[in-house]
Protein backbone atom coordinates (compact mmCIF):
# COMPACT_ATOMS: atom_id res chain seq x y z
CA UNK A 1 -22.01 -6.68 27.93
CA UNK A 2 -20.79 -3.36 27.12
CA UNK A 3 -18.16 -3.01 24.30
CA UNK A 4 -14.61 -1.36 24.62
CA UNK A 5 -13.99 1.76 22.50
CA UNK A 6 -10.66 2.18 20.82
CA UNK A 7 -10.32 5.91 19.62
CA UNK A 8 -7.50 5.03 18.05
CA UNK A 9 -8.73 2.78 15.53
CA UNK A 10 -10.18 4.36 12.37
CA UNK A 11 -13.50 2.86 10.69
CA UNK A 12 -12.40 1.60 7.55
CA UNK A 13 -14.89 4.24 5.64
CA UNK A 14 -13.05 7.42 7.04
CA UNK A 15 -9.72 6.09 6.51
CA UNK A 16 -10.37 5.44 2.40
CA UNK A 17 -12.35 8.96 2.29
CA UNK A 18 -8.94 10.54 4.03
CA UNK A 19 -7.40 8.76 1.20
CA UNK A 20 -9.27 9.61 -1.45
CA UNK A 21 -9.14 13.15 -0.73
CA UNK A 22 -5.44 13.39 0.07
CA UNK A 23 -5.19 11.41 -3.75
CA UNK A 24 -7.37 14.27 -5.42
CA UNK A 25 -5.37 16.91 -3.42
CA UNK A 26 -1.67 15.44 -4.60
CA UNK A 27 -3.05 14.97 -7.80
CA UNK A 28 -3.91 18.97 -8.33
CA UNK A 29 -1.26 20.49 -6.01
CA UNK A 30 1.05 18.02 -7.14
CA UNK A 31 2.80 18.90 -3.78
CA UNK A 32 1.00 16.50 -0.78
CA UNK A 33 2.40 12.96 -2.73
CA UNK A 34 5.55 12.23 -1.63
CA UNK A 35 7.80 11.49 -5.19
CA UNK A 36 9.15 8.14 -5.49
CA UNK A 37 13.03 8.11 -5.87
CA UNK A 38 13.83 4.84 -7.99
CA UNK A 39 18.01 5.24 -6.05
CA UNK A 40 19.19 3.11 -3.57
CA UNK A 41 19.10 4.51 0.04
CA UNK A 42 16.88 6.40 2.58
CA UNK A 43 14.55 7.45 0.56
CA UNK A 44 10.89 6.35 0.04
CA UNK A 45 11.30 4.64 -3.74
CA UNK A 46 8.12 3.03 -4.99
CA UNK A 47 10.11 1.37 -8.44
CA UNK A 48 9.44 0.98 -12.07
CA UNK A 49 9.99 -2.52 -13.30
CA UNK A 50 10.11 -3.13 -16.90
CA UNK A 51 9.31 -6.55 -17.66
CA UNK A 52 6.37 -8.01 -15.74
CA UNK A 53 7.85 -10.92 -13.52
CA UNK A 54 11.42 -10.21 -14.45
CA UNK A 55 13.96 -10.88 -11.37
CA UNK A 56 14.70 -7.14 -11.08
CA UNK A 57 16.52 -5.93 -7.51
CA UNK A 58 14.08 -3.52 -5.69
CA UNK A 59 16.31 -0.63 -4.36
CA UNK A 60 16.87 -0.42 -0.22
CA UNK A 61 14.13 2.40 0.82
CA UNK A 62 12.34 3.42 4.00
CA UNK A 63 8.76 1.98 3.28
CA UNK A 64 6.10 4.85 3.96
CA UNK A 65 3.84 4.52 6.20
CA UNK A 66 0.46 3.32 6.00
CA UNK A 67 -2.52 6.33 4.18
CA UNK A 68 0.34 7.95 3.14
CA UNK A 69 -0.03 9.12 -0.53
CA UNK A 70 2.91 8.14 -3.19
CA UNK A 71 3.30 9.54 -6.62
CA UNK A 72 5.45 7.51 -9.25
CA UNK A 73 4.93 9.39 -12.89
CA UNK A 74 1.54 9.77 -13.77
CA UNK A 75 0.21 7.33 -10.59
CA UNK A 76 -0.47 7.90 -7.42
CA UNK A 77 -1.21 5.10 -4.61
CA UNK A 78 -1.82 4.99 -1.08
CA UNK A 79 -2.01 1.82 1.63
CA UNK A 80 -5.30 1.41 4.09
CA UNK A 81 -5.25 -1.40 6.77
CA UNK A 82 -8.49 -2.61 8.87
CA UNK A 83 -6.64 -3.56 11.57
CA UNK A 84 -3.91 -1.96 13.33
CA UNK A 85 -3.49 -5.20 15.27
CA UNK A 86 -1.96 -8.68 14.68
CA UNK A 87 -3.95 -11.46 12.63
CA UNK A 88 -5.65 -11.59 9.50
CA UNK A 89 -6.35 -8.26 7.41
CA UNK A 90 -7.82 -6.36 4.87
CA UNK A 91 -5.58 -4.20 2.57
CA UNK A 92 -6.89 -1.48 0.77
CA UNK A 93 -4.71 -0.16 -2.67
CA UNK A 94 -6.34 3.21 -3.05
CA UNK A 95 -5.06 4.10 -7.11
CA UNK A 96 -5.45 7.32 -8.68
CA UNK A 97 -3.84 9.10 -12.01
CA UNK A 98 -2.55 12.08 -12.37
CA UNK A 99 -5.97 14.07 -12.81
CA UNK A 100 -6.93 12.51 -9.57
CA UNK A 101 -9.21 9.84 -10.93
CA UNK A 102 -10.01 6.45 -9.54
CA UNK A 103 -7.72 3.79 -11.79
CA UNK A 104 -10.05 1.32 -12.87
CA UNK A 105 -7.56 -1.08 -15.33
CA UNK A 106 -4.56 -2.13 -12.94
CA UNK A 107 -4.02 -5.52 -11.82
CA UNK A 108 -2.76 -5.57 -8.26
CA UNK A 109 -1.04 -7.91 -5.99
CA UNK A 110 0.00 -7.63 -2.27
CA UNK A 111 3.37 -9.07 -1.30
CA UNK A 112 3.90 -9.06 2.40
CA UNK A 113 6.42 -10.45 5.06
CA UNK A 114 7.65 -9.38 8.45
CA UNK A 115 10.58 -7.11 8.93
CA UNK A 116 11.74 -8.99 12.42
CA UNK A 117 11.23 -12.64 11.78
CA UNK A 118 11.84 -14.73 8.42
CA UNK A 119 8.44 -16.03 7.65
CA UNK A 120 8.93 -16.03 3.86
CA UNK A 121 6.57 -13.68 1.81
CA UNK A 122 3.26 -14.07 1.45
CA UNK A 123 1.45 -12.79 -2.01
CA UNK A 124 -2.69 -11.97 -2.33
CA UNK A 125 -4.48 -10.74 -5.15
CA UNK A 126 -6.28 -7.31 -4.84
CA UNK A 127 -9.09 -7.39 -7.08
CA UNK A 128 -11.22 -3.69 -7.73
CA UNK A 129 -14.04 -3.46 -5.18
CA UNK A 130 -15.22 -0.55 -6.66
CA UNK A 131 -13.59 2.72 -8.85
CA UNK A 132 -9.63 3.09 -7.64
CA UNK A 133 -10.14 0.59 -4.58
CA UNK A 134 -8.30 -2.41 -4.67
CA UNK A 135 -9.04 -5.10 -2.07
CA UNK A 136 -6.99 -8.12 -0.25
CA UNK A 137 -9.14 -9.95 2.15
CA UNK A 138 -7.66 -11.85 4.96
CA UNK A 139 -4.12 -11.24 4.66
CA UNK A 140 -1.76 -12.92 6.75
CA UNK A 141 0.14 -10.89 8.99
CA UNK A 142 0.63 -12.97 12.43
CA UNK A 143 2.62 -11.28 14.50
CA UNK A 144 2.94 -7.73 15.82
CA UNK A 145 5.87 -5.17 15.22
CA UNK A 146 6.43 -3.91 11.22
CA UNK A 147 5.58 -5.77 7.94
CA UNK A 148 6.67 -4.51 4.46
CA UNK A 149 3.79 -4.75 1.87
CA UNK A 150 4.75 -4.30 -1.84
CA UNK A 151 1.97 -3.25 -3.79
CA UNK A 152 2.91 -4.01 -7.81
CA UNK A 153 0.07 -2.91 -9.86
CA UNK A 154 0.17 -3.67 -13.29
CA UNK A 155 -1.65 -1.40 -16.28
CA UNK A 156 -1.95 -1.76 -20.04
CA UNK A 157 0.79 -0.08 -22.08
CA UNK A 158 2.75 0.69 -18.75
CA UNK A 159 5.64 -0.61 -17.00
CA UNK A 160 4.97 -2.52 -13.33
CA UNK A 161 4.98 -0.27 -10.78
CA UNK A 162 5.81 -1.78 -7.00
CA UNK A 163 5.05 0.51 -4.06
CA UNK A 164 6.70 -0.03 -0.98
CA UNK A 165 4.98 0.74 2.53
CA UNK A 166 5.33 -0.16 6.25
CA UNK A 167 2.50 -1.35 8.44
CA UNK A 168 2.85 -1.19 11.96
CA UNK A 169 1.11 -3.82 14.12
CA UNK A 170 0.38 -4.64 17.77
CA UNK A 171 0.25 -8.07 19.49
CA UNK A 172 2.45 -10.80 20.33
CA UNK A 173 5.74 -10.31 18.29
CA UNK A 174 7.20 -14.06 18.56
């Protein structure tokens, strides 16, 4: 049985290399990370939240779109997904700092839910698989059409930062 090709689809290994390097390249041109705007309104806005846990509103934004790099002070994150497809999923937090190198002391966790239906939110851990790359394995996103994932990562001495991005999926969407 031969097996179907789908160009579009990215191997997971290209897609965090593309990330890497567009996390180096924001980091020393300081120009190819779009700037998190912490306002209310159409504007991407990854936010600063003080207290860790505190109850505090998250400003309306558009979410950016999946690989693409955001820079909020000195840190700079970007989303990867293994599938572009409905079911369960790997998430990939790619984390660097301002000199471009792989964050290795954040704690990270993956809020999703669907923008179409109310499903409630679902929240994974993403442990470090290795230097700047933080994993969630089988996340549940069941449906096609777009998802907001909120990526908080949490550092020593440093204020929670949540990053907001869109992932766009195919399939069934009810």
């Amino acid at each position: 049985m031969s097996q179907s090709h789908n160009p579009s689809r990215i191997p997971v290994w290209i897609a965090t290399v593309v990330a890497a390097m567009a996390l180096a390249l924001a980091a020393s041109s300081g120009q190819s990370a779009r700037r998190g705007a912490a306002t209310p309104g159409g504007s991407p806005c990854p936010v600063l939240i003080a207290t860790p846990g505190a109850a505090t509103p998250v400003p309306a934004c558009d979410p950016i779109p999946l690989g693409t790099p955001v820079a909020l002070d000195d840190l700079t994150a970007s989303l990867l997904a293994t599938e572009d497809r409905a079911g369960p999923n790997t998430l990939t937090v790619v984390l660097a700092d301002e000199t471009g190198a792989p964050v290795t002391d954040a704690v990270v966790t993956i809020r999703t839910r669907s923008l179409a239906m109310h499903h409630g939110v679902s929240t994974k851990d993403a442990p470090m698989a290795y230097p700047g790359h933080y994993v969630a394995r089988r996340v549940a996103l069941g449906m096609g059409g777009e998802w907001l994932a909120e990526v908080q990562v949490e550092m020593p001495d440093a204020p929670v930062r949540v990053f907001r991005f869109v992932i766009t999926l195919t399939g069934p969407t009810h």
